[in-house]
N, C-alpha and C. Protein backbone atom coordinates (compact mmCIF):
# COMPACT_ATOMS: atom_id res chain seq x y z
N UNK A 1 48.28 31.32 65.32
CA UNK A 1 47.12 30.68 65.97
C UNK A 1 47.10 29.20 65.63
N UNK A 2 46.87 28.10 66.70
CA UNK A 2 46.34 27.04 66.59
C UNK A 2 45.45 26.70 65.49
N UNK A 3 45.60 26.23 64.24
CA UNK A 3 44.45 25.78 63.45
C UNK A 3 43.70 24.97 64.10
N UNK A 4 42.39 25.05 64.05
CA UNK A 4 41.15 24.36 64.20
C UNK A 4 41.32 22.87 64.02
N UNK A 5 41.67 22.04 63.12
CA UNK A 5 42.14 21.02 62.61
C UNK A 5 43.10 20.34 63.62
N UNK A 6 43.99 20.98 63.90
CA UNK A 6 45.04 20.64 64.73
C UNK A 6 44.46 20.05 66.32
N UNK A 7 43.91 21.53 66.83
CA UNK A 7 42.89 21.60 68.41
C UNK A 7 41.96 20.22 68.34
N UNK A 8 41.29 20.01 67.62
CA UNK A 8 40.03 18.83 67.15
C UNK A 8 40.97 17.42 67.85
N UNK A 9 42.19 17.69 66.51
CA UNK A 9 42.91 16.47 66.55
C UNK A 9 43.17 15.74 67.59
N UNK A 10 43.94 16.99 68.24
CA UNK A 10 44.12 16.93 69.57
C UNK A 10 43.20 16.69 71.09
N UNK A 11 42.09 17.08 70.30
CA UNK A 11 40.84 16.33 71.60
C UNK A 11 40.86 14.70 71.35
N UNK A 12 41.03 14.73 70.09
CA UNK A 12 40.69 13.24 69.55
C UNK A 12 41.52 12.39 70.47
N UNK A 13 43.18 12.67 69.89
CA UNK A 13 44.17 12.24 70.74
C UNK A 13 44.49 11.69 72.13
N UNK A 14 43.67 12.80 72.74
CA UNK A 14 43.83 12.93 74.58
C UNK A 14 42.20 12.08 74.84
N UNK A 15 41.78 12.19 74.49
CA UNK A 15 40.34 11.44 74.40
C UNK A 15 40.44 9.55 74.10
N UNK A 16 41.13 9.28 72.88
CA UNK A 16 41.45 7.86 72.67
C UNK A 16 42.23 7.44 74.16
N UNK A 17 43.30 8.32 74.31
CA UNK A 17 44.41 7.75 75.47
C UNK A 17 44.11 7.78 77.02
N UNK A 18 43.13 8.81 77.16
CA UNK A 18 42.75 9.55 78.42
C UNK A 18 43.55 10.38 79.10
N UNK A 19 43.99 11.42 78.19
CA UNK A 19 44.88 12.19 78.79
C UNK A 19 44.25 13.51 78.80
N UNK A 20 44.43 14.34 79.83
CA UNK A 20 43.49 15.54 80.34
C UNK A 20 43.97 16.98 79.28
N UNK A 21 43.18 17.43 78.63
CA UNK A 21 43.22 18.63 77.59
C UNK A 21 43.29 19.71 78.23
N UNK A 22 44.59 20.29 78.45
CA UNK A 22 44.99 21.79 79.18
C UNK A 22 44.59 23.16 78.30
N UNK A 23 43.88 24.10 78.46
CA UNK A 23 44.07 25.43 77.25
C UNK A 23 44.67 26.22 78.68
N UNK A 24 46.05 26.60 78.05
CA UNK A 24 46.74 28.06 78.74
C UNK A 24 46.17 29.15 77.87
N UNK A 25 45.54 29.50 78.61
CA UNK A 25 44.67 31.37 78.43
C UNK A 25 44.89 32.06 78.87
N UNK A 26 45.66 31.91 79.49
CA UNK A 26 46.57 33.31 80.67
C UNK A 26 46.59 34.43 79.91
N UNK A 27 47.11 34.35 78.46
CA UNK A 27 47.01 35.67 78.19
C UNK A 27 46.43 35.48 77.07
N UNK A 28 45.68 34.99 76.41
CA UNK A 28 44.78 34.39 75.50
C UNK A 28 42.84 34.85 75.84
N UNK A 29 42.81 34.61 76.90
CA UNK A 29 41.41 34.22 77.67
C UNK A 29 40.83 35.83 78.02
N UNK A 30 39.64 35.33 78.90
CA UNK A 30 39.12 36.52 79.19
C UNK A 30 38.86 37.71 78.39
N UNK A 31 38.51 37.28 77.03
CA UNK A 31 37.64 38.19 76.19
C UNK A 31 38.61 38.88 75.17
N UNK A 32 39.80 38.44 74.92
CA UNK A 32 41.19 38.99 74.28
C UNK A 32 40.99 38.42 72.91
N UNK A 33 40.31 37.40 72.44
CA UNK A 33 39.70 37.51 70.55
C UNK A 33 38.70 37.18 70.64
N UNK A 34 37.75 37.97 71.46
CA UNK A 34 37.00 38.45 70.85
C UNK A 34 35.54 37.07 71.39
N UNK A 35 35.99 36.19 72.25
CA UNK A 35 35.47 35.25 72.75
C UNK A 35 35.86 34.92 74.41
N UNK A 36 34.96 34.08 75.19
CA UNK A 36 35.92 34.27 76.59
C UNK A 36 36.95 33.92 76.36
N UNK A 37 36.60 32.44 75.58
CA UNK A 37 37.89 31.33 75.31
C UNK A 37 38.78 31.67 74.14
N UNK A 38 39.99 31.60 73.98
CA UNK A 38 40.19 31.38 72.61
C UNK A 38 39.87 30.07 71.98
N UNK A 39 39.83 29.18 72.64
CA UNK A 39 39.41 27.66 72.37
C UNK A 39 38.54 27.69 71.84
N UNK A 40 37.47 28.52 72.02
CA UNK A 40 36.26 28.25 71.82
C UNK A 40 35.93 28.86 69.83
N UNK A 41 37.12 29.42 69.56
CA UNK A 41 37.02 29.59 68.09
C UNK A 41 37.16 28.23 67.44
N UNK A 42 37.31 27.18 67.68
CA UNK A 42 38.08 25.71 66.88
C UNK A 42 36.89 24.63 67.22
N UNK A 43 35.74 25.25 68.56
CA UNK A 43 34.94 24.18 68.91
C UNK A 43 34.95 23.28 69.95
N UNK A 44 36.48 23.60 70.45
CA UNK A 44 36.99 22.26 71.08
C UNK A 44 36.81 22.66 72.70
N UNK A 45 36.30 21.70 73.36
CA UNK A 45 36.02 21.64 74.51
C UNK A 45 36.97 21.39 75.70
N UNK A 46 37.94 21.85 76.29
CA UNK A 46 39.14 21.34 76.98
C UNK A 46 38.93 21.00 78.24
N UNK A 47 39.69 20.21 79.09
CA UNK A 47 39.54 19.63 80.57
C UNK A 47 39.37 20.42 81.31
N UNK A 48 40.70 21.21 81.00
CA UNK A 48 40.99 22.01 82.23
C UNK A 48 41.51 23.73 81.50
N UNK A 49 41.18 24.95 82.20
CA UNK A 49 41.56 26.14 81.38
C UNK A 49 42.29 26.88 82.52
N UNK A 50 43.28 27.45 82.37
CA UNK A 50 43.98 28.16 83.41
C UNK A 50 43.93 29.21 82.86
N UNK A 51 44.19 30.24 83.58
CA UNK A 51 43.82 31.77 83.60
C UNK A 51 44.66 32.60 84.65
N UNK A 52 44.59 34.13 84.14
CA UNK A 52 45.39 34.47 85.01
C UNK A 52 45.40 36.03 84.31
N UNK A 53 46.05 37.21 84.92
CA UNK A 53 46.52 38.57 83.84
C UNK A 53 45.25 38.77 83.53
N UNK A 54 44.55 38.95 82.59
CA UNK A 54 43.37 39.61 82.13
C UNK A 54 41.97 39.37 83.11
N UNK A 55 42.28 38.23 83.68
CA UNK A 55 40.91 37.83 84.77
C UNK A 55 41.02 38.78 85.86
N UNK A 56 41.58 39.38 86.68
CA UNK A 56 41.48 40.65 87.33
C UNK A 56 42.04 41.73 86.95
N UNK A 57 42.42 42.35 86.09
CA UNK A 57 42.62 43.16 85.39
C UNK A 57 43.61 43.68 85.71
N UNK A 58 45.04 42.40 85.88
CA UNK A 58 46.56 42.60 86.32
C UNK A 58 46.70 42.99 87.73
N UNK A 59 45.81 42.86 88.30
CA UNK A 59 45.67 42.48 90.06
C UNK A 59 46.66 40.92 89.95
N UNK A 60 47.31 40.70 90.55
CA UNK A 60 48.06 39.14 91.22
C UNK A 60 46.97 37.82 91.10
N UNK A 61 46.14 37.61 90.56
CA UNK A 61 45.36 36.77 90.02
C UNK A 61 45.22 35.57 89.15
N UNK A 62 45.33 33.99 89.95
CA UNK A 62 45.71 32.73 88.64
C UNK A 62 44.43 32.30 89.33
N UNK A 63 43.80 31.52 88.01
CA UNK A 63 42.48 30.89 88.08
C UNK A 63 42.85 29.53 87.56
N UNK A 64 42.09 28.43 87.91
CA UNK A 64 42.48 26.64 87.53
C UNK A 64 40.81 26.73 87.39
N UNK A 65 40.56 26.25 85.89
CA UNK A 65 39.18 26.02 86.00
C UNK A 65 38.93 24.52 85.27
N UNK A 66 38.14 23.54 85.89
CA UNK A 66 38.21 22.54 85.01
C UNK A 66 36.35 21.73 85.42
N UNK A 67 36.55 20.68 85.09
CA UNK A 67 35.43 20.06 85.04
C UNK A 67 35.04 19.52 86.72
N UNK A 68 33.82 19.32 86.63
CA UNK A 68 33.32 18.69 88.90
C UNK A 68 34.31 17.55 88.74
N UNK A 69 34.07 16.49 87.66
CA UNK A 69 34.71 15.25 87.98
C UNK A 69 35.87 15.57 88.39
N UNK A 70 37.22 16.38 87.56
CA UNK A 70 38.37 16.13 87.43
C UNK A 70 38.68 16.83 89.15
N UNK A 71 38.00 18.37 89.55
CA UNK A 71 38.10 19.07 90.15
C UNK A 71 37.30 18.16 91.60
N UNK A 72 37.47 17.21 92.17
CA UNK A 72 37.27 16.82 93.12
C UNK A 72 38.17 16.32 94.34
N UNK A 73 38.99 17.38 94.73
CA UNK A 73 39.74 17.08 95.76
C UNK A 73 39.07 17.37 97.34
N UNK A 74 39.39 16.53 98.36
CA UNK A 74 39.48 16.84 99.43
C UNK A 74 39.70 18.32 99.91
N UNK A 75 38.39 19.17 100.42
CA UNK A 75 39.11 20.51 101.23
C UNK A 75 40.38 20.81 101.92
N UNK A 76 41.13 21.55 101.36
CA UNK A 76 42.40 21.48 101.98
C UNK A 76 43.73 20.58 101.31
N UNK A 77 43.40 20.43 100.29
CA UNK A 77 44.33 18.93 99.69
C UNK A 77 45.11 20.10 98.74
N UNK A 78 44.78 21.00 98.19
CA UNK A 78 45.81 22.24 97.55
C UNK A 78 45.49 23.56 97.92
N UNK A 79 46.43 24.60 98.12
CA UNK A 79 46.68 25.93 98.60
C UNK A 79 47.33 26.47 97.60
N UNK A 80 47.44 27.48 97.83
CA UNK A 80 48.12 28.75 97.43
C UNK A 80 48.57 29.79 98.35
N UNK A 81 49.62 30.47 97.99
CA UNK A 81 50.64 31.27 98.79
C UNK A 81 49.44 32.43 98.99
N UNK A 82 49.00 33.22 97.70
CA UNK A 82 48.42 34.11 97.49
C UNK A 82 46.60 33.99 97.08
N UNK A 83 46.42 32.58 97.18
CA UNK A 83 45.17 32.28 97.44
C UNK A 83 44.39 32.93 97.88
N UNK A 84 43.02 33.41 97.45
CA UNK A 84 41.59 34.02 97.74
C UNK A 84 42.01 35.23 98.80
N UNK A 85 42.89 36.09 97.85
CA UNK A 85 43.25 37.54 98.52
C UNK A 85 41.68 38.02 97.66
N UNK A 86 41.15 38.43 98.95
CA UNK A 86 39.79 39.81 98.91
C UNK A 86 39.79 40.29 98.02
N UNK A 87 41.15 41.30 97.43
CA UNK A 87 41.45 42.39 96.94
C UNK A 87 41.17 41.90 95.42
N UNK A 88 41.81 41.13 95.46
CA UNK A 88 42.17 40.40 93.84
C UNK A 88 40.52 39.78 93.36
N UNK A 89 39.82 39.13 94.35
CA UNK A 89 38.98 38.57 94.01
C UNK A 89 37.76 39.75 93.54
N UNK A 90 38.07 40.63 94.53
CA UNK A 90 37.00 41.87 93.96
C UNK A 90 37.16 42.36 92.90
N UNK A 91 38.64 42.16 92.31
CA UNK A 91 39.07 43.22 90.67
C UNK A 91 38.41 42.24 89.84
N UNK A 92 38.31 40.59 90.12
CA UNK A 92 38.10 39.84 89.10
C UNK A 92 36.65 39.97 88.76
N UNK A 93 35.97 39.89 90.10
CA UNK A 93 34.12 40.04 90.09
C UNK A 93 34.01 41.12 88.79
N UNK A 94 34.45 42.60 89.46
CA UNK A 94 34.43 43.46 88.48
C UNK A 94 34.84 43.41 87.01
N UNK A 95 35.90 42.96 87.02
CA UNK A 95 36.35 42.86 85.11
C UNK A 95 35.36 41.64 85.19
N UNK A 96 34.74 40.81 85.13
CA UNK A 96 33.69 39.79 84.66
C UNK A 96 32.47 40.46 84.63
N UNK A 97 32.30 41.20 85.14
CA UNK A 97 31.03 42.33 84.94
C UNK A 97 31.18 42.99 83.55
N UNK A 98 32.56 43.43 83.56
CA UNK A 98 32.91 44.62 82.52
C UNK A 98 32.73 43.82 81.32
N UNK A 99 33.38 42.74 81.29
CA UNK A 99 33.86 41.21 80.19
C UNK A 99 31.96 41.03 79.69
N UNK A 100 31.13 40.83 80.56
CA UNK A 100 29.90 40.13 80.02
C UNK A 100 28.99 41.28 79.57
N UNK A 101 29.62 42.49 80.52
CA UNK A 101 28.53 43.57 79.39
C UNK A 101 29.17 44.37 78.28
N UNK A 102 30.44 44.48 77.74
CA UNK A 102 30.72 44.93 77.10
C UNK A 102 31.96 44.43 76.10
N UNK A 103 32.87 43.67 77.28
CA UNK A 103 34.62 43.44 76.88
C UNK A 103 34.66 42.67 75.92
N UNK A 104 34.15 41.59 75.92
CA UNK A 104 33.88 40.33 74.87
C UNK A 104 33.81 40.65 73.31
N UNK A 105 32.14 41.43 73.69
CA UNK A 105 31.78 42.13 72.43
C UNK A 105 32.39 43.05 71.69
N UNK A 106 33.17 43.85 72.33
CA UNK A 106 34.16 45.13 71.71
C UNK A 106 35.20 44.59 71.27
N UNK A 107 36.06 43.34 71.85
CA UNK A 107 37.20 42.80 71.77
C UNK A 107 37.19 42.20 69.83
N UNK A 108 35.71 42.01 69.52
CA UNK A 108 35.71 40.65 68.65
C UNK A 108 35.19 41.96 67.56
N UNK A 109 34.38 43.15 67.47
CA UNK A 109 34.28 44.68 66.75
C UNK A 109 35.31 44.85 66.59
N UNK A 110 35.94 45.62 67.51
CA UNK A 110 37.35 46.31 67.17
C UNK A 110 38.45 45.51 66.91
N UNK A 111 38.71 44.31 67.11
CA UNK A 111 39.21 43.52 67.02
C UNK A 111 39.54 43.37 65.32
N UNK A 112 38.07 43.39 64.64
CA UNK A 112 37.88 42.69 63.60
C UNK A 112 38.03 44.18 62.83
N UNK A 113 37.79 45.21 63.15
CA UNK A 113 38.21 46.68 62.21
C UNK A 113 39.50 46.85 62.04
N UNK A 114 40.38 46.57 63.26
CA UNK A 114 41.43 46.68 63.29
C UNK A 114 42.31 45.83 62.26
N UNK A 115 41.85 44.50 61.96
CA UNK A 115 42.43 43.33 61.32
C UNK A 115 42.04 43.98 59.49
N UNK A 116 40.99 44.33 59.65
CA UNK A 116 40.80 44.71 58.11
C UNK A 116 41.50 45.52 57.34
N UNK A 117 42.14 46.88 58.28
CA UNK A 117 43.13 47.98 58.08
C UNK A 117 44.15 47.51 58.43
N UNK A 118 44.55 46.50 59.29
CA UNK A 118 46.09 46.17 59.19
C UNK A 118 46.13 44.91 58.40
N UNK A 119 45.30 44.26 57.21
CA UNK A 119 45.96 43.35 56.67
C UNK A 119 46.04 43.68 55.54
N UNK A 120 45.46 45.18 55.16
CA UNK A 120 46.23 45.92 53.76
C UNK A 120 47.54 46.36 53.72
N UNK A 121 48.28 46.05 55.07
CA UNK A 121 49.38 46.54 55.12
C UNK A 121 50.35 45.09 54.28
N UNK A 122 49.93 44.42 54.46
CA UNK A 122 50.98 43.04 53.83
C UNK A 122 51.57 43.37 52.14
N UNK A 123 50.32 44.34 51.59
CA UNK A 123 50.47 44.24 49.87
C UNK A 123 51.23 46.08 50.21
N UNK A 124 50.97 46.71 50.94
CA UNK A 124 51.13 48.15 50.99
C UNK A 124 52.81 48.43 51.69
N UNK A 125 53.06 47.68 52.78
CA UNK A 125 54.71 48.01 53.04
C UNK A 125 55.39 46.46 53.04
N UNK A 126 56.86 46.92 52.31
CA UNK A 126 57.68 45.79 52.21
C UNK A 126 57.78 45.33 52.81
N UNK A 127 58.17 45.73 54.33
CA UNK A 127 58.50 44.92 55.99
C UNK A 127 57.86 44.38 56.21
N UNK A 128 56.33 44.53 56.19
CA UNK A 128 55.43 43.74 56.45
C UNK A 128 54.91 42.43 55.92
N UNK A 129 55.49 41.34 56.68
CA UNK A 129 55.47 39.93 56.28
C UNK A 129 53.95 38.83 56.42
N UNK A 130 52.95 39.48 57.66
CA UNK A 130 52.06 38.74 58.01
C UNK A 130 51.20 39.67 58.92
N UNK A 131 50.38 39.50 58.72
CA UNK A 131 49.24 40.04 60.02
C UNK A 131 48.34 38.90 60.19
N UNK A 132 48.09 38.51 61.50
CA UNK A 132 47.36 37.44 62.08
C UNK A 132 47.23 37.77 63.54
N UNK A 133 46.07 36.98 63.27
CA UNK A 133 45.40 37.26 64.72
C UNK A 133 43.73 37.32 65.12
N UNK A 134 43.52 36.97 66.74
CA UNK A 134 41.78 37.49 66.90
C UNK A 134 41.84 38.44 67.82
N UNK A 135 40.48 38.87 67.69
CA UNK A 135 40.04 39.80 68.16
C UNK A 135 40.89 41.21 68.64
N UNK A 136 41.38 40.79 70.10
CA UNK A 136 42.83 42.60 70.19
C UNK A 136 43.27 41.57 70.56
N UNK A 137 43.78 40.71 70.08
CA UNK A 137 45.55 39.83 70.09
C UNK A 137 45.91 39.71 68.50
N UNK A 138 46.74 40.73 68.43
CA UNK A 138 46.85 40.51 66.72
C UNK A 138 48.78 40.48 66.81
N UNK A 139 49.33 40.06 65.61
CA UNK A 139 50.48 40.41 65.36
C UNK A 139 51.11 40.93 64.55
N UNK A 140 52.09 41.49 64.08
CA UNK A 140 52.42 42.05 62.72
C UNK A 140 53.67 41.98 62.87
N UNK A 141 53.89 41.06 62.08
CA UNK A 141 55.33 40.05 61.31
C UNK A 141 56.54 41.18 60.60
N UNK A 142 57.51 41.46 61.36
CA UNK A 142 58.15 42.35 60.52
C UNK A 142 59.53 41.74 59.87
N UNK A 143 59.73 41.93 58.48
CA UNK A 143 60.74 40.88 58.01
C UNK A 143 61.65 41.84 57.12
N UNK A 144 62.84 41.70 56.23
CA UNK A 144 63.60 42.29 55.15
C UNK A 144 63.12 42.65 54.60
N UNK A 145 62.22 41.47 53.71
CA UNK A 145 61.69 41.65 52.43
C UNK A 145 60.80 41.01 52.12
N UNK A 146 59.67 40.84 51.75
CA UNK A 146 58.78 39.75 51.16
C UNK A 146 59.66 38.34 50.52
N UNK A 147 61.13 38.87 49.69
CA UNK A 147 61.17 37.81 48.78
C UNK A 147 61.87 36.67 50.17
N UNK A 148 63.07 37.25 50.66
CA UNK A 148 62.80 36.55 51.43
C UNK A 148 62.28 36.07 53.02
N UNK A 149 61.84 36.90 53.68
CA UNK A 149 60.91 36.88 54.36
C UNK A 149 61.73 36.74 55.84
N UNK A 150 62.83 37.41 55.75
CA UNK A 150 63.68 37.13 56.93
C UNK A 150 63.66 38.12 58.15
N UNK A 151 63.53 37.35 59.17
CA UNK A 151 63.38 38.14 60.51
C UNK A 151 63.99 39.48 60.60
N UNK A 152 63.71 40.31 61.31
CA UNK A 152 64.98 41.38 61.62
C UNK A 152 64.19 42.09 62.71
N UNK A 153 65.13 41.32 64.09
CA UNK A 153 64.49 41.89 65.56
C UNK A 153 65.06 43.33 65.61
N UNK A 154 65.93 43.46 64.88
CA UNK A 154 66.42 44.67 65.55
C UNK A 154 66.01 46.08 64.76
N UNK A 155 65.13 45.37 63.59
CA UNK A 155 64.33 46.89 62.87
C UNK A 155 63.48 46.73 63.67
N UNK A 156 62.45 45.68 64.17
CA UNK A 156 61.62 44.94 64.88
C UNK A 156 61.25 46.43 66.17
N UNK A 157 62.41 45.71 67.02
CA UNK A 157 63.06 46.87 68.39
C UNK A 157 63.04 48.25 67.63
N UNK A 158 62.99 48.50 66.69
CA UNK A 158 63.69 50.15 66.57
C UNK A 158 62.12 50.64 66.74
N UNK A 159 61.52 49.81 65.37
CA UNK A 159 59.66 50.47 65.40
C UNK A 159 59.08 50.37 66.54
N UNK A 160 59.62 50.01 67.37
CA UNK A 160 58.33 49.73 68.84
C UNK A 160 59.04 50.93 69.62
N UNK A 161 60.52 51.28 69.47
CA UNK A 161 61.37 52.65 70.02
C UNK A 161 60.09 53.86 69.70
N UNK A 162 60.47 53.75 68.28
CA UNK A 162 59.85 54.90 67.54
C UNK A 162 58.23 54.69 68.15
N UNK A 163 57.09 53.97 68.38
CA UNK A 163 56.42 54.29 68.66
C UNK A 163 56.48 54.96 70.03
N UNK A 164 56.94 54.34 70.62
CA UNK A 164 57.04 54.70 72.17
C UNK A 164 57.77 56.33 72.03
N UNK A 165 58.24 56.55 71.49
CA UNK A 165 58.39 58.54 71.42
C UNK A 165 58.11 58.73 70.88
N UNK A 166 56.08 58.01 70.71
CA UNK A 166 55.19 58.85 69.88
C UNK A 166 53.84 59.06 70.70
N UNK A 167 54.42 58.16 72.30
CA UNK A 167 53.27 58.00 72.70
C UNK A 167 52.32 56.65 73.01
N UNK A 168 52.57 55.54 71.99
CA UNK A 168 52.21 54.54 71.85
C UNK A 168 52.89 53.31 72.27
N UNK A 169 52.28 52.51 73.46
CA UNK A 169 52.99 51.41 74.03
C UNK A 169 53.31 50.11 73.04
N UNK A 170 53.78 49.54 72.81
CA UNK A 170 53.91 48.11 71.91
C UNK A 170 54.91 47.10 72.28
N UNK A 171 54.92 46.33 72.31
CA UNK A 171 55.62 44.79 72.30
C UNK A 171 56.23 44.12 71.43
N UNK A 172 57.11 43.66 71.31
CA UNK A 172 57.86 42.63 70.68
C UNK A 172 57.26 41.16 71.27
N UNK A 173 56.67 40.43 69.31
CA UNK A 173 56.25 39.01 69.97
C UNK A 173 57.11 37.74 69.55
N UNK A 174 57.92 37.23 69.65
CA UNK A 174 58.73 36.01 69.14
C UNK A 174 59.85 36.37 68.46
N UNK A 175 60.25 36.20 67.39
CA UNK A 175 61.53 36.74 66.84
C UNK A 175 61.29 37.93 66.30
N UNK A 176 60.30 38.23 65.12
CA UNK A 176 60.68 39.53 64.76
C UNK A 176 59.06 40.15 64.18
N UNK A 177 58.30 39.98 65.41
CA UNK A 177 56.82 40.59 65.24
C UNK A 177 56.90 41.73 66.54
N UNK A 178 55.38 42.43 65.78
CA UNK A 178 54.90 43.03 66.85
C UNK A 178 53.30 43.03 67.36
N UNK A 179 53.11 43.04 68.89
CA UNK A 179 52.08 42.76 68.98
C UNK A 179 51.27 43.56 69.83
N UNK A 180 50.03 43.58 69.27
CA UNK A 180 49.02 44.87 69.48
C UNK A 180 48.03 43.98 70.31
N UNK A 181 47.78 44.28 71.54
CA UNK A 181 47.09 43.88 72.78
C UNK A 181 46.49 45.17 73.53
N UNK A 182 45.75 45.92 72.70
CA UNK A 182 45.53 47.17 73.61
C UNK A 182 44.07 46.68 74.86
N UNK A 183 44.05 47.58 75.72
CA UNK A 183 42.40 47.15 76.62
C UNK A 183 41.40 46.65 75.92
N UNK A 184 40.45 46.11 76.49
CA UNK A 184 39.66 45.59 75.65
C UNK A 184 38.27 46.39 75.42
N UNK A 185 38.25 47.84 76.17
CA UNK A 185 37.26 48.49 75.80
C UNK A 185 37.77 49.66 75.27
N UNK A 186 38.93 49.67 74.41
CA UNK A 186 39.70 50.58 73.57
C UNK A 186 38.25 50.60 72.18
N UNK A 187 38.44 52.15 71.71
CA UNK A 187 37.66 52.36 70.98
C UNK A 187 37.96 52.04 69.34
N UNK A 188 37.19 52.20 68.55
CA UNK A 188 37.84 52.55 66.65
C UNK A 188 38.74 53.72 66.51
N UNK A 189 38.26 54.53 67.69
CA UNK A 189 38.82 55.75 67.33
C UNK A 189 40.24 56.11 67.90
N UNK A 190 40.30 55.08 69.09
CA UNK A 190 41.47 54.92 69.77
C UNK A 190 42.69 54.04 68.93
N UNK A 191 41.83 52.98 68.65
CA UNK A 191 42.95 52.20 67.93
C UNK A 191 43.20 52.78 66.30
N UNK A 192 42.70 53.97 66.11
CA UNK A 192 43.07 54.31 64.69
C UNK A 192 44.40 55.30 64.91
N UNK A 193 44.29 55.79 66.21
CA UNK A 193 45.46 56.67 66.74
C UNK A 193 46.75 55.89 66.72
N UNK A 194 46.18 54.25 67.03
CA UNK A 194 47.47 53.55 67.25
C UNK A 194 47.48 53.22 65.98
N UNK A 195 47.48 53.06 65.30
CA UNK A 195 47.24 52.54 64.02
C UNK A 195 48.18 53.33 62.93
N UNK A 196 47.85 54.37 63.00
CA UNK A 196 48.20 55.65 62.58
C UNK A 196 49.70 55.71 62.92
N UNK A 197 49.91 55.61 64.31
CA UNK A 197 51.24 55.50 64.96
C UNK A 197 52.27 54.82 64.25
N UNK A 198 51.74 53.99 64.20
CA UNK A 198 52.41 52.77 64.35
C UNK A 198 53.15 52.25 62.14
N UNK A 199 51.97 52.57 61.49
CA UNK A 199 52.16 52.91 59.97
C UNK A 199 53.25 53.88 60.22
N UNK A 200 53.28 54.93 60.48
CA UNK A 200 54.25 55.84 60.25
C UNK A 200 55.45 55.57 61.25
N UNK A 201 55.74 54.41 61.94
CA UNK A 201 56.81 54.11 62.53
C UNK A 201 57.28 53.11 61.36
N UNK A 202 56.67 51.84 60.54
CA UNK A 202 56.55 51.52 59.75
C UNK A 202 57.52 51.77 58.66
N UNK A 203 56.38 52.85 58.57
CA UNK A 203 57.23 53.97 57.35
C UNK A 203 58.75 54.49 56.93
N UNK A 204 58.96 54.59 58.52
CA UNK A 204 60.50 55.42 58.60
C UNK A 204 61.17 54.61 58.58
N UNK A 205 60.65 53.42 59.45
CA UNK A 205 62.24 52.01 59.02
C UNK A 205 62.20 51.74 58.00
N UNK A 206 61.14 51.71 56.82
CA UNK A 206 61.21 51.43 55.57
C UNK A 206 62.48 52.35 54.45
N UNK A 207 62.32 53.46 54.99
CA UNK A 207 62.89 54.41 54.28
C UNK A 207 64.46 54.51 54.67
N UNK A 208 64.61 53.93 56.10
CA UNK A 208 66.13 53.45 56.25
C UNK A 208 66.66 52.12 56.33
């Protein structure tokens, strides 16, 4: 995650020079830690926020949202191929319904139960190098060894195998993490299943 410190800086920056402050939320945004924005954990106010994936709920959907000033073009001065399809616009109405009465709030709960039980895992299994993260965007850093803390995509790949012929979907995030992005109105009780899963996938690469 962006430190707070950094984001600030960076308004400061684009602010002295006049250069326009982008947040990509595409897959960040729309209620995924636990806030609409992720930005909005650091304070920082950005120009412009693009969006996309979670705003209709993986319907074909990109959003450009920015300020009246910046956003003042001539009608007709930009298009899109797939521009103000009906279909898409109705999934988005709906997940913003879902997002303001419930998604937000559950994202930043379960979010935060989830983080408490997976960051006993750092002192509890060797592989486990880091857990970070908000709300249901979390990651879990899988490495050799603590001492030295070295990647290994391909135990990485095996545990996300092993979950997946257990039932449980998961991702590979950067070199040698994994990352837990479940729905955002996934329950305690749901994500303890994954949870559960996922320790005992853990487990077995540990033991080989």
């Amino acid at each position: 995650m962006a430190p707070t410190e950094f984001l600030q800086e960076l308004r400061r920056i684009c602010d002295q020079h006049g250069i326009l402050l982008v947040a990509d939320e595409v897959q960040s945004g729309c209620g995924r830690t636990g806030k609409m924005w992720a930005i909005q954990h650091s304070g920082v106010e950005p120009d412009i926020i693009t969006s996309a994936k979670g705003i209709a709920s993986g319907m074909p959907l990109g959003v450009t949202i920015a300020k009246a000033d910046i956003m003042d073009w001539v009608p007709g001065s930009h298009a899109s191929t797939f521009g103000g399809n009906p279909v898409c616009i109705a999934a988005a109405l709906a997940t913003l319904d879902v997002l303001e009465r419930e998604g937000v709030r559950n994202s930043a709960e379960v979010g935060a139960y989830m983080m408490q039980r997976l960051s006993t895992w750092v002192s509890k299994h060797a592989m486990v190098g880091d857990v970070r993260g908000r709300g249901l965007m979390i990651g879990v850093e899988i490495n050799k060894d603590k001492q030295s803390k070295q990647p290994v995509p391909d135990m990485r790949d095996r545990i996300v195998e092993l979950a997946f012929e257990r039932g449980v979907l998961l991702l590979g995030a950067g070199e040698s993490s994994i990352r837990l992005s479940p729905p955002l109105i996934v329950t305690k009780e749901q994500a303890d299943v994954a949870m559960d899963v996922l320790e005992e996938c853990i487990t077995i690469a540990e033991k080989k």
